[in-house]
PDB file of N, CA and C in Angstrom:
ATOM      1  N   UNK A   1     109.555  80.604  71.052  1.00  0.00           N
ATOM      2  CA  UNK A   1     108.372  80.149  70.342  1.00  0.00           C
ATOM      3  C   UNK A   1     107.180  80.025  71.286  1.00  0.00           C
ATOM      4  N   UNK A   2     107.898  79.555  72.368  1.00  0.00           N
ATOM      5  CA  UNK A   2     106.739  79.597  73.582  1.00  0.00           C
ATOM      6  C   UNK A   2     105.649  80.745  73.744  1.00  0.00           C
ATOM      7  N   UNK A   3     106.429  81.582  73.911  1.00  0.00           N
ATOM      8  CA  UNK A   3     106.141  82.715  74.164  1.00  0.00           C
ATOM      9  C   UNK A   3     104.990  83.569  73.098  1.00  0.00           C
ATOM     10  N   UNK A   4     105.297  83.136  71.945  1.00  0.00           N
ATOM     11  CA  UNK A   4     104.576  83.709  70.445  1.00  0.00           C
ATOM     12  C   UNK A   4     103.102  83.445  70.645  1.00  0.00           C
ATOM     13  N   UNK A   5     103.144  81.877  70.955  1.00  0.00           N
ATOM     14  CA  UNK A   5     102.110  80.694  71.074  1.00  0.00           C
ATOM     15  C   UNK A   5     100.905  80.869  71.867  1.00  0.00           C
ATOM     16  N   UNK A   6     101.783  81.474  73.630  1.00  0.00           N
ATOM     17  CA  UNK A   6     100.545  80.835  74.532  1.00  0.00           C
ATOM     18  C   UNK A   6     100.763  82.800  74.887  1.00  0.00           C
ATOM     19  N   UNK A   7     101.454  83.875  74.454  1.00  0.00           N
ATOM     20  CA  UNK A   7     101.315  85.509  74.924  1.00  0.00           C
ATOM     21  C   UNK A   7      99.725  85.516  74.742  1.00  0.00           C
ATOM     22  N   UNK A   8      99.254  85.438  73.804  1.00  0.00           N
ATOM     23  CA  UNK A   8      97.220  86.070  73.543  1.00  0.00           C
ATOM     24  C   UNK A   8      96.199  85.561  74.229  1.00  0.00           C
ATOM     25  N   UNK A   9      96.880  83.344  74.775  1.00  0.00           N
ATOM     26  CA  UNK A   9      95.830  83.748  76.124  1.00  0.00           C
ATOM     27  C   UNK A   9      96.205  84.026  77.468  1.00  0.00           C
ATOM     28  N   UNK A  10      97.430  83.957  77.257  1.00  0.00           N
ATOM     29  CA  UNK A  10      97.909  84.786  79.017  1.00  0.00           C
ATOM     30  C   UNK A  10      97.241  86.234  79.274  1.00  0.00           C
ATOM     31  N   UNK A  11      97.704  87.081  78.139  1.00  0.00           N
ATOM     32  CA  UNK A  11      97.224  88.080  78.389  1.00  0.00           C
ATOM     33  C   UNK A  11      95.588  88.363  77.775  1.00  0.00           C
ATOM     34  N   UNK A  12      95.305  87.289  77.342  1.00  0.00           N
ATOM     35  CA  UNK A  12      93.407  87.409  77.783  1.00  0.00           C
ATOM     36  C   UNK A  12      93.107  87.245  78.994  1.00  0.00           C
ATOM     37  N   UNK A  13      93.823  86.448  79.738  1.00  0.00           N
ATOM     38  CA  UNK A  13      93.830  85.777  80.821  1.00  0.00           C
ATOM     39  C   UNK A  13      93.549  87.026  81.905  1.00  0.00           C
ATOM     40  N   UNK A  14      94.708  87.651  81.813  1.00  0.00           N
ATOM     41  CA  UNK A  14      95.057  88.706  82.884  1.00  0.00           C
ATOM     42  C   UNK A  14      94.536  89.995  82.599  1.00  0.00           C
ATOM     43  N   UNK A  15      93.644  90.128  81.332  1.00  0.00           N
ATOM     44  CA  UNK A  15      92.629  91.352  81.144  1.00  0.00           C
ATOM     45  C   UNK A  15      91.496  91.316  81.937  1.00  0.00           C
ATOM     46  N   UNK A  16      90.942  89.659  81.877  1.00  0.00           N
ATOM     47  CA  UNK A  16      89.323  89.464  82.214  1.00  0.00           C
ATOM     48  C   UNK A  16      90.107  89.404  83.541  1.00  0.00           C
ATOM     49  N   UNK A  17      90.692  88.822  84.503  1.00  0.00           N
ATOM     50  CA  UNK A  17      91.133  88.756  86.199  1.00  0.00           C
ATOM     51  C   UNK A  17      91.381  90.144  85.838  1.00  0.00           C
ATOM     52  N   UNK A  18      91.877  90.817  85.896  1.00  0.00           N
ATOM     53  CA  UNK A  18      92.539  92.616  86.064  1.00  0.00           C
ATOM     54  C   UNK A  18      90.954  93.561  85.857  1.00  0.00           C
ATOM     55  N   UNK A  19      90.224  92.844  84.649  1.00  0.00           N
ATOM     56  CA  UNK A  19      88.988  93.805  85.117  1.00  0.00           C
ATOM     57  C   UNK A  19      88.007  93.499  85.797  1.00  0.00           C
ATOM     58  N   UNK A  20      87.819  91.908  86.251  1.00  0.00           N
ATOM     59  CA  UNK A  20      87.304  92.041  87.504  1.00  0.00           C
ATOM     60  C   UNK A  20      87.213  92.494  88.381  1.00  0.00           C
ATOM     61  N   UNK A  21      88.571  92.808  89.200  1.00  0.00           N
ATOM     62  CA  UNK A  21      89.275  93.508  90.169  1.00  0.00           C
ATOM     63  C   UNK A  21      89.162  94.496  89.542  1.00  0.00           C
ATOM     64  N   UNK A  22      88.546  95.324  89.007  1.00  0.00           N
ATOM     65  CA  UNK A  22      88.708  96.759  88.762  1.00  0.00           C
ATOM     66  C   UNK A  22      90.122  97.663  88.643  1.00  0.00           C
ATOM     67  N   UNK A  23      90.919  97.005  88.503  1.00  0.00           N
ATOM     68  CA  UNK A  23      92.314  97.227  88.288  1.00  0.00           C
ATOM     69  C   UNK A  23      92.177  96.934  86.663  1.00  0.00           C
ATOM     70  N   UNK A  24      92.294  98.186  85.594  1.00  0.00           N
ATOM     71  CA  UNK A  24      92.392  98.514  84.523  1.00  0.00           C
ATOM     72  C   UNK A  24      93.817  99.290  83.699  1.00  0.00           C
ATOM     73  N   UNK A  25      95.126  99.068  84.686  1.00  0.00           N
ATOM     74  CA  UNK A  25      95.864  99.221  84.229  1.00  0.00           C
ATOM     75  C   UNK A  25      96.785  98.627  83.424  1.00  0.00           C
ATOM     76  N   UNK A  26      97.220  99.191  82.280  1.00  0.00           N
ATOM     77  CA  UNK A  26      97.843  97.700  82.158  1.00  0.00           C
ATOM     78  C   UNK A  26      99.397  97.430  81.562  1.00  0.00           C
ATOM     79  N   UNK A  27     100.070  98.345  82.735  1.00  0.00           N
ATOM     80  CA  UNK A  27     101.068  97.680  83.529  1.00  0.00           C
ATOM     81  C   UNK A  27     100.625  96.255  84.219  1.00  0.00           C
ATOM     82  N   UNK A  28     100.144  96.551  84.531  1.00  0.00           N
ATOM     83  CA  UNK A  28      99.791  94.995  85.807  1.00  0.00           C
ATOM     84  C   UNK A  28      99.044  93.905  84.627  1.00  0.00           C
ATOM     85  N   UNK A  29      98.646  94.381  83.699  1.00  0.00           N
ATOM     86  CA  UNK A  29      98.062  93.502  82.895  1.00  0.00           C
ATOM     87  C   UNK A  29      99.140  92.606  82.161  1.00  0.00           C
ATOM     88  N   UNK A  30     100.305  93.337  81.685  1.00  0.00           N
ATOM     89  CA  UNK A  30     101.486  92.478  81.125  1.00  0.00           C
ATOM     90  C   UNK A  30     102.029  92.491  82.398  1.00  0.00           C
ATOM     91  N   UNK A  31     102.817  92.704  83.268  1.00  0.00           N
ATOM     92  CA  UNK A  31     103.464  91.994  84.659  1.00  0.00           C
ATOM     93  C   UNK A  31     102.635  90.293  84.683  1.00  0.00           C
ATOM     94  N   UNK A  32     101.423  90.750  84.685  1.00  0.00           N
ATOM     95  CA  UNK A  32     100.275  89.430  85.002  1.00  0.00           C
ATOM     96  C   UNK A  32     100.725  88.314  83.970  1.00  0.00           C
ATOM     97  N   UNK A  33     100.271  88.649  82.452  1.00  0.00           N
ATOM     98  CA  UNK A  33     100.769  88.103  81.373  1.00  0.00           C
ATOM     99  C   UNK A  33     102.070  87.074  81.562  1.00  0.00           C
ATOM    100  N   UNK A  34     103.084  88.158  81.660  1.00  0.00           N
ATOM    101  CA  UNK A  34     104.575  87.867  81.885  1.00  0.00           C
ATOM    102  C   UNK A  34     104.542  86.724  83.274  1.00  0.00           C
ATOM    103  N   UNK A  35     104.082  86.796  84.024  1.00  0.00           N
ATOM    104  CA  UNK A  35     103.988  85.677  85.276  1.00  0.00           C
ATOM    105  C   UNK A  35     103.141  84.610  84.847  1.00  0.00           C
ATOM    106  N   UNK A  36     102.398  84.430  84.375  1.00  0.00           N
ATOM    107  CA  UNK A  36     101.320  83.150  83.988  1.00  0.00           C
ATOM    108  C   UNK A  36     102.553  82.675  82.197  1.00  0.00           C
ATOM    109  N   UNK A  37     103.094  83.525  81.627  1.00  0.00           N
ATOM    110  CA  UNK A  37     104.225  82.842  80.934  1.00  0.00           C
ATOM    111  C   UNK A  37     105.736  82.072  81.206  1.00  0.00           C
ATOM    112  N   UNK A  38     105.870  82.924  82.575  1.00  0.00           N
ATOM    113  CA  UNK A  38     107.213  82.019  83.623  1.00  0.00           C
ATOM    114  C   UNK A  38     106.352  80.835  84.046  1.00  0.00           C
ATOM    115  N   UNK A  39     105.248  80.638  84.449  1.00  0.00           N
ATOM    116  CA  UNK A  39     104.594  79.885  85.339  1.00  0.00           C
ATOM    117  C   UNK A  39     104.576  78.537  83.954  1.00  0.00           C
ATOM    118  N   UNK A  40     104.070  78.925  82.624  1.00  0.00           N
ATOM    119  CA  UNK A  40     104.129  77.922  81.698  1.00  0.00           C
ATOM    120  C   UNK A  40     105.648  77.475  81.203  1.00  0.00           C
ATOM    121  N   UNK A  41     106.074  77.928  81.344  1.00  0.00           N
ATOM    122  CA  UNK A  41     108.084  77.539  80.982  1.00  0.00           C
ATOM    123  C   UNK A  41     108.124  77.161  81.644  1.00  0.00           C
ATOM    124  N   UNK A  42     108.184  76.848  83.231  1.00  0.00           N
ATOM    125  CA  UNK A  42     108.755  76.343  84.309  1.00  0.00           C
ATOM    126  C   UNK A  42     107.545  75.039  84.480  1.00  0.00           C
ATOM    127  N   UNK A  43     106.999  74.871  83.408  1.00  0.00           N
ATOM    128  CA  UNK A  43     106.358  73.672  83.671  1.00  0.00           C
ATOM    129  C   UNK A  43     107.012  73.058  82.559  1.00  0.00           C
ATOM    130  N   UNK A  44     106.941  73.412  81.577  1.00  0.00           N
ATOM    131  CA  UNK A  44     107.128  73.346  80.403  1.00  0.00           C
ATOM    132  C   UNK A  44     109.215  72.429  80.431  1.00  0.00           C
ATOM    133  N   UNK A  45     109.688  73.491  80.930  1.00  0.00           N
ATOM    134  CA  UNK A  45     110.848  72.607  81.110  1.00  0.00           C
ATOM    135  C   UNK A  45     111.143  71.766  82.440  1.00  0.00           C
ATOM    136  N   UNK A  46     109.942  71.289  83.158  1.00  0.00           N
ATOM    137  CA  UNK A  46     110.149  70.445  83.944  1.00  0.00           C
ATOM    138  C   UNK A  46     109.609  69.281  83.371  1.00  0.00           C
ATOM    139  N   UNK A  47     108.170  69.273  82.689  1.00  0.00           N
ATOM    140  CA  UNK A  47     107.947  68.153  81.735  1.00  0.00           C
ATOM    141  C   UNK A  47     108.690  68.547  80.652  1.00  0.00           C
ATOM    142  N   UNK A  48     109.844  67.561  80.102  1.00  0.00           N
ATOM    143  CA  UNK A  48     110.591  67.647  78.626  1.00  0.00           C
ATOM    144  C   UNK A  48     109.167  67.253  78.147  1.00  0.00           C
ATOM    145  N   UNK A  49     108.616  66.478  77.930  1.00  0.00           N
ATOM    146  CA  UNK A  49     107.716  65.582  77.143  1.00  0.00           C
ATOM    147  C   UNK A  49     106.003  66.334  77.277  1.00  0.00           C
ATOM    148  N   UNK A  50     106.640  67.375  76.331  1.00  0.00           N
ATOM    149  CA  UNK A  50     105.234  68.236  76.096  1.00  0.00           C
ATOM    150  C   UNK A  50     104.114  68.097  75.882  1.00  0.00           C
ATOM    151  N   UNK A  51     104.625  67.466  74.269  1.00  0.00           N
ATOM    152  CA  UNK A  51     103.468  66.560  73.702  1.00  0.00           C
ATOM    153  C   UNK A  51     102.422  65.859  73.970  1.00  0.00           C
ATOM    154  N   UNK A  52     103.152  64.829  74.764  1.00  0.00           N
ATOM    155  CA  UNK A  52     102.172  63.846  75.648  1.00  0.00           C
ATOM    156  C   UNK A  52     102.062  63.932  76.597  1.00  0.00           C
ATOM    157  N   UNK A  53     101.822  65.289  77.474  1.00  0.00           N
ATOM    158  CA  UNK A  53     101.315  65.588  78.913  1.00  0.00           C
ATOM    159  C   UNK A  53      99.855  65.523  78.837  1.00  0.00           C
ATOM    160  N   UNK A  54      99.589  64.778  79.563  1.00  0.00           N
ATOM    161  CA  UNK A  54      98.239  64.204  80.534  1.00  0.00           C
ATOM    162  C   UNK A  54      98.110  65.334  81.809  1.00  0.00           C
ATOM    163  N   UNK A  55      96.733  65.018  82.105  1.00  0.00           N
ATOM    164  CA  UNK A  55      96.569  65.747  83.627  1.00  0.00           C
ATOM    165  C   UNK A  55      97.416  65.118  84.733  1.00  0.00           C
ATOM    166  N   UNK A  56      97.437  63.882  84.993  1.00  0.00           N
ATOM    167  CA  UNK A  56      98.009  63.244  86.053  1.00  0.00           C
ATOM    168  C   UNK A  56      99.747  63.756  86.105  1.00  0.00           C
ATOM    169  N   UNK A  57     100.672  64.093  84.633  1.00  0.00           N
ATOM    170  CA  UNK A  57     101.400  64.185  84.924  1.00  0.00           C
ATOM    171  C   UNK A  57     101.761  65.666  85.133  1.00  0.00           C
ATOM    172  N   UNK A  58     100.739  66.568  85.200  1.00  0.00           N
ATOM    173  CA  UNK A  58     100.818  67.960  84.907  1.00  0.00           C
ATOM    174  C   UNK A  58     100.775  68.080  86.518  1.00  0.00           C
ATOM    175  N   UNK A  59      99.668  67.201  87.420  1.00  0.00           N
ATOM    176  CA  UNK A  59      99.720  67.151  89.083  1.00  0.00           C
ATOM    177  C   UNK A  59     100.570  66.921  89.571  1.00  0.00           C
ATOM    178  N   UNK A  60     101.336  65.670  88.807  1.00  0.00           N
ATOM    179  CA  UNK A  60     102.483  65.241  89.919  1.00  0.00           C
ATOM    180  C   UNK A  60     103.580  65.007  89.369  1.00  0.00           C
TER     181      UNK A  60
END
């Protein structure tokens, strides 16, 4: 479900960084995608408590 949710701005994400860099391929655009979505799961199941994540607990 994760994945459904936050895929359209990861990979907005990694269009506008990828065409900055003039790197318009986009292989690297989903690789990019796909890494900024591990990067949200692995937060995601380190805070159980999704819901009520704050900044402070997203730092530490």
């Amino acid at each position: 479900m994760l994945f459904f949710v936050f895929h359209p701005y990861t990979n907005n994400i990694a269009h506008v960084l990828l065409n900055v860099t003039g790197n318009n391929y986009w292989v690297w655009k989903f690789a990019l995608s796909v890494a900024f979505l591990s990067v949200l799961c692995f937060v995601k199941e380190r805070k159980s408590n999704w819901v009520v994540l704050n900044m402070y607990d997203f730092l530490f």
